[in-house]
Protein backbone atom coordinates (compact mmCIF):
# COMPACT_ATOMS: atom_id res chain seq x y z
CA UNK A 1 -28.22 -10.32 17.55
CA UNK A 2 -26.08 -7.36 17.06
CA UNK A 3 -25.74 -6.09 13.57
CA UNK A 4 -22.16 -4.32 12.63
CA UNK A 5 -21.90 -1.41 10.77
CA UNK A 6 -20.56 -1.77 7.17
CA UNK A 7 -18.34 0.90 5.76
CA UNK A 8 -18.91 1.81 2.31
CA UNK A 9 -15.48 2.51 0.90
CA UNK A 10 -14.88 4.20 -2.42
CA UNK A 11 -14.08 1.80 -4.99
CA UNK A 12 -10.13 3.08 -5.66
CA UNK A 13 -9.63 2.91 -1.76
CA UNK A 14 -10.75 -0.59 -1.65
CA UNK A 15 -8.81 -1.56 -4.35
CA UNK A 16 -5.47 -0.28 -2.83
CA UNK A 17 -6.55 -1.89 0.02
CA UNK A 18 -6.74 -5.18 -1.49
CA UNK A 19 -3.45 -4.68 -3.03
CA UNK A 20 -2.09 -3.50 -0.34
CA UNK A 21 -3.41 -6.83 1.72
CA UNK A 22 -2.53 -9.14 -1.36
CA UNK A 23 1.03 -7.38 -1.07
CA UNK A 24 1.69 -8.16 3.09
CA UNK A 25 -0.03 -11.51 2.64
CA UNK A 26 2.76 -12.38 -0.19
CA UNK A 27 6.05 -10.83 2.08
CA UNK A 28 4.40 -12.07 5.20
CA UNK A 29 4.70 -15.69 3.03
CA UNK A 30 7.69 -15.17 1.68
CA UNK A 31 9.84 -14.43 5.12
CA UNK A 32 9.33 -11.03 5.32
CA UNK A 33 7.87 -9.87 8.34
CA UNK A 34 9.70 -6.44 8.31
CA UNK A 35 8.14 -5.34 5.06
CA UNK A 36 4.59 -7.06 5.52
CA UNK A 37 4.54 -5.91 9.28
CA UNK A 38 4.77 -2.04 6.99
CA UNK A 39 2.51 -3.03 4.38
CA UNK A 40 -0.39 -3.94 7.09
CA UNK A 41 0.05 -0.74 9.29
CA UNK A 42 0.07 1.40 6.40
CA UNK A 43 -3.32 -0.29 4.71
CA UNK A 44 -4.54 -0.81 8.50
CA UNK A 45 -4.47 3.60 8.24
CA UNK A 46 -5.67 3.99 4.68
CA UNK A 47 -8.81 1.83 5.91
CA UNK A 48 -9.72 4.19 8.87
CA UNK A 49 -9.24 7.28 6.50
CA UNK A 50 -5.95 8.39 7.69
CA UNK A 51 -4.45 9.91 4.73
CA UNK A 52 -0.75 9.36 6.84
CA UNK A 53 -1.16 5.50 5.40
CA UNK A 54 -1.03 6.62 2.16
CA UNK A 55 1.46 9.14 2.37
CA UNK A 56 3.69 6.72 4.53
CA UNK A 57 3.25 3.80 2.06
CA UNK A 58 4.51 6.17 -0.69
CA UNK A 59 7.74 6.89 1.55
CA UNK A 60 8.27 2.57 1.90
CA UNK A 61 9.81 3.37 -2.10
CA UNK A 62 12.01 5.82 -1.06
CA UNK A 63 15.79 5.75 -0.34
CA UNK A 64 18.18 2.95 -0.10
CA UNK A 65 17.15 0.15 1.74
CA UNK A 66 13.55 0.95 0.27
CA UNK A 67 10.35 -1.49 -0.61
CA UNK A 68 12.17 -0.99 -4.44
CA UNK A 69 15.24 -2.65 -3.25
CA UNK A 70 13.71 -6.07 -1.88
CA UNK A 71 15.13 -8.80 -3.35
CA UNK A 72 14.13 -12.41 -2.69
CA UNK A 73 16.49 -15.28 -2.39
CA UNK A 74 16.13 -18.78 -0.82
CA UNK A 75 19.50 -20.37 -0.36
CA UNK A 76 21.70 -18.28 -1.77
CA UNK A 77 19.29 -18.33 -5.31
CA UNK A 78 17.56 -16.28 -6.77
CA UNK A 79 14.12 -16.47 -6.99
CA UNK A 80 12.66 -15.69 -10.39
CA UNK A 81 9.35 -16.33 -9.95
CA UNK A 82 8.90 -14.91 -6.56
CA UNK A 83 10.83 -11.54 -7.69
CA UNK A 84 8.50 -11.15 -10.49
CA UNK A 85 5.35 -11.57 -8.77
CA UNK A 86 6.53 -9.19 -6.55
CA UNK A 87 7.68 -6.44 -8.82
CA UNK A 88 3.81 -6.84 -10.12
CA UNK A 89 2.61 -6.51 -6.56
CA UNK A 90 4.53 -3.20 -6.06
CA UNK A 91 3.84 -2.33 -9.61
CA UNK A 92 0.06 -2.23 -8.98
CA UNK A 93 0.15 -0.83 -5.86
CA UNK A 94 2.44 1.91 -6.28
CA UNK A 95 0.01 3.21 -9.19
CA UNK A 96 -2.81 2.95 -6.89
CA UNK A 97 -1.20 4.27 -4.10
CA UNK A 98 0.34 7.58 -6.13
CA UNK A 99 -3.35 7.68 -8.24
CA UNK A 100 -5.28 8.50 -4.43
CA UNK A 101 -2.54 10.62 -3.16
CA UNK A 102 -3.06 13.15 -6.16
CA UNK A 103 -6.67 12.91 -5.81
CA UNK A 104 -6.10 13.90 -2.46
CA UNK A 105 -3.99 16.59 -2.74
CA UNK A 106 -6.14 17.94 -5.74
CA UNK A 107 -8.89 17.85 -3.08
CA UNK A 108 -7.16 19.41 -0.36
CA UNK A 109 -6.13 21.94 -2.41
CA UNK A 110 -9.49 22.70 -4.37
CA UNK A 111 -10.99 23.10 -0.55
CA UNK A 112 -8.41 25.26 0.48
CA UNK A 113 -9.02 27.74 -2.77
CA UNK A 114 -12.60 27.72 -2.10
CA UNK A 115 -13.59 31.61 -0.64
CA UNK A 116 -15.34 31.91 2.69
């Protein structure tokens, strides 16, 4: 029997991923493929270390037509419960998303000052 290799992931990455999966899992649910189909490619990167994910997911806020301006309705109504639960999503993730990019950057840049 073949054993597979378990990635130890720091404990801020994994939870941004688990937003980030909570989040596509809730859009994918509520008729939203076009945002969950972003969510998922964007965690999908963050989990194989591509910093581009993160960065990316950042950029889904920006704009018109952004993640921010999602607005659920079924029917022509609007859907209170739904709307809030997804302004929490967003919420959460955004902060964990912003928290590792300046982490990130801090560490980029600390590496980049260091002397040869």
């Amino acid at each position: 029997m073949q054993r597979r290799k378990r990635t130890v992931v720091h404990p801020d990455l994994q939870n941004l991923l688990n937003a980030l999966r909570e989040l596509e899992n809730f859009l994918d649910h509520q008729g939203e493929p076009f945002w969950a189909t972003n969510v998922r490619r964007c965690a999908d990167r963050i989990e194989k270390s591509d910093a581009y994910g993160l960065q990316h997911y950042i950029n889904l806020f920006g704009g018109m037509g952004s993640l921010n301006d999602l607005v659920l309705y079924r029917d022509g109504s609007w859907l209170t419960k739904e709307n809030d639960r997804l302004a929490a999503l967003r919420s959460k993730t955004w902060a964990l998303a912003s928290q590792l990019k300046r982490e990130v950057d801090t560490c980029h840049v600390s590496s980049e000052a260091k002397p040869s």
